[in-house]
Protein backbone atom coordinates (compact mmCIF):
# COMPACT_ATOMS: atom_id res chain seq x y z
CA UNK A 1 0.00 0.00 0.00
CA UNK A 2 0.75 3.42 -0.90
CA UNK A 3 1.30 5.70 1.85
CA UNK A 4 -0.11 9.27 1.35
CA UNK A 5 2.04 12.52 2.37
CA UNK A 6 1.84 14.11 5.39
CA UNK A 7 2.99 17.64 5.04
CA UNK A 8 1.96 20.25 7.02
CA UNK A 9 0.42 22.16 3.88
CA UNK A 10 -1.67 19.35 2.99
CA UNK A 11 -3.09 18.74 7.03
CA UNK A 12 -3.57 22.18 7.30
CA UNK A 13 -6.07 22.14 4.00
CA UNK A 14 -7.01 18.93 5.71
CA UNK A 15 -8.14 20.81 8.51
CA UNK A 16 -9.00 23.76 6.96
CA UNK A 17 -11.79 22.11 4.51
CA UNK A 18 -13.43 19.87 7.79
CA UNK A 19 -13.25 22.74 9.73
CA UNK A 20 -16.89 24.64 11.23
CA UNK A 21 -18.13 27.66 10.53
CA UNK A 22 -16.35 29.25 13.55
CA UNK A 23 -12.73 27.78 12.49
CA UNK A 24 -12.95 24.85 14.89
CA UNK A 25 -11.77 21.51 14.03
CA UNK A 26 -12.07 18.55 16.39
CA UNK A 27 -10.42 15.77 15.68
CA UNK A 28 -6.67 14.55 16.45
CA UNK A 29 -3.86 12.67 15.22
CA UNK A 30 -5.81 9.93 15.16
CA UNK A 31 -7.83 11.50 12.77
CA UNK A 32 -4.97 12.62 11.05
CA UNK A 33 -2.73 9.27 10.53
CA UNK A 34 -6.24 7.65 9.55
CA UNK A 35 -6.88 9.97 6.29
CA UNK A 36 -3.36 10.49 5.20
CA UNK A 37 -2.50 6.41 6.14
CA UNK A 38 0.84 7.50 8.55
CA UNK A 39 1.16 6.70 12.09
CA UNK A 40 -0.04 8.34 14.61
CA UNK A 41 3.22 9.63 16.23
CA UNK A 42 4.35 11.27 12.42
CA UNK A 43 0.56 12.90 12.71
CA UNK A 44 0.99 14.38 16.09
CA UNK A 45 4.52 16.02 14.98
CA UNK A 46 2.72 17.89 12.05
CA UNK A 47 -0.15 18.85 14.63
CA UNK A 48 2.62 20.01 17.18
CA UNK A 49 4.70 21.61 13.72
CA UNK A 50 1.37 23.63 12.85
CA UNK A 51 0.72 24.62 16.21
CA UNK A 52 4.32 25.68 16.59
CA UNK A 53 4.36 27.56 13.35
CA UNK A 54 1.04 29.39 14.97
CA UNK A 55 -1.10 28.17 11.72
CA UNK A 56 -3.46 26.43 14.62
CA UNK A 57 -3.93 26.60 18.49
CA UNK A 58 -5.23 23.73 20.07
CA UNK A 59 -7.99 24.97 22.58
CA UNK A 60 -9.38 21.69 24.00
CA UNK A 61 -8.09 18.17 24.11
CA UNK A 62 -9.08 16.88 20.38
CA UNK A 63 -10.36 20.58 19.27
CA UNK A 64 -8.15 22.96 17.12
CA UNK A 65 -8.54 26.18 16.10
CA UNK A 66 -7.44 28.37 13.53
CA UNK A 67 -5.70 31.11 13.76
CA UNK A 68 -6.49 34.34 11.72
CA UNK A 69 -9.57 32.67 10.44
CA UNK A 70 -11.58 34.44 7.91
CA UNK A 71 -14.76 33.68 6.38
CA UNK A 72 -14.68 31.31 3.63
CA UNK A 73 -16.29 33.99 1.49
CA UNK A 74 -14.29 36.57 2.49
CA UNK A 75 -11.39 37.61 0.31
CA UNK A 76 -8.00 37.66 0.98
CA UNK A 77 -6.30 40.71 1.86
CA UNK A 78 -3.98 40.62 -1.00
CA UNK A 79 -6.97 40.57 -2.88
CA UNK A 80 -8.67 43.91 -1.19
């Protein structure tokens, strides 16, 4: 079997697209080494990587958030 890459870009579009409305993902690296097939120790390094690099914030046990979040519909502000 194929294993699928785990890079921090691709995680954080991971969590990004199963995020809520509010920016709040719940789920962990269990979650994560289950859709992108690694273990769960590599999937808890990109977690702790993104945290580190302040791209998320984990606010409860299992619940992320992220930071600077903007609407979905709202455009960029290179874009304004």
């Amino acid at each position: 079997m194929r294993k699928k890459c785990c890079s921090e870009e691709e995680v954080f579009a991971f969590v990004w697209n199963n995020c809520d409305d509010d920016g709040l993902w719940t789920g962990d690296a269990a979650v994560i080494a289950a859709e992108f097939s690694v273990n769960e120790i590599e999937a808890h390094e990109v977690l702790t990587e993104l945290c580190d690099g302040v791209h998320i914030e984990e606010v409860y046990p299992g619940t992320f958030a992220i930071t600077a979040w903007r609407e979905r519909d709202e455009p960029a502000e290179e874009s304004l």
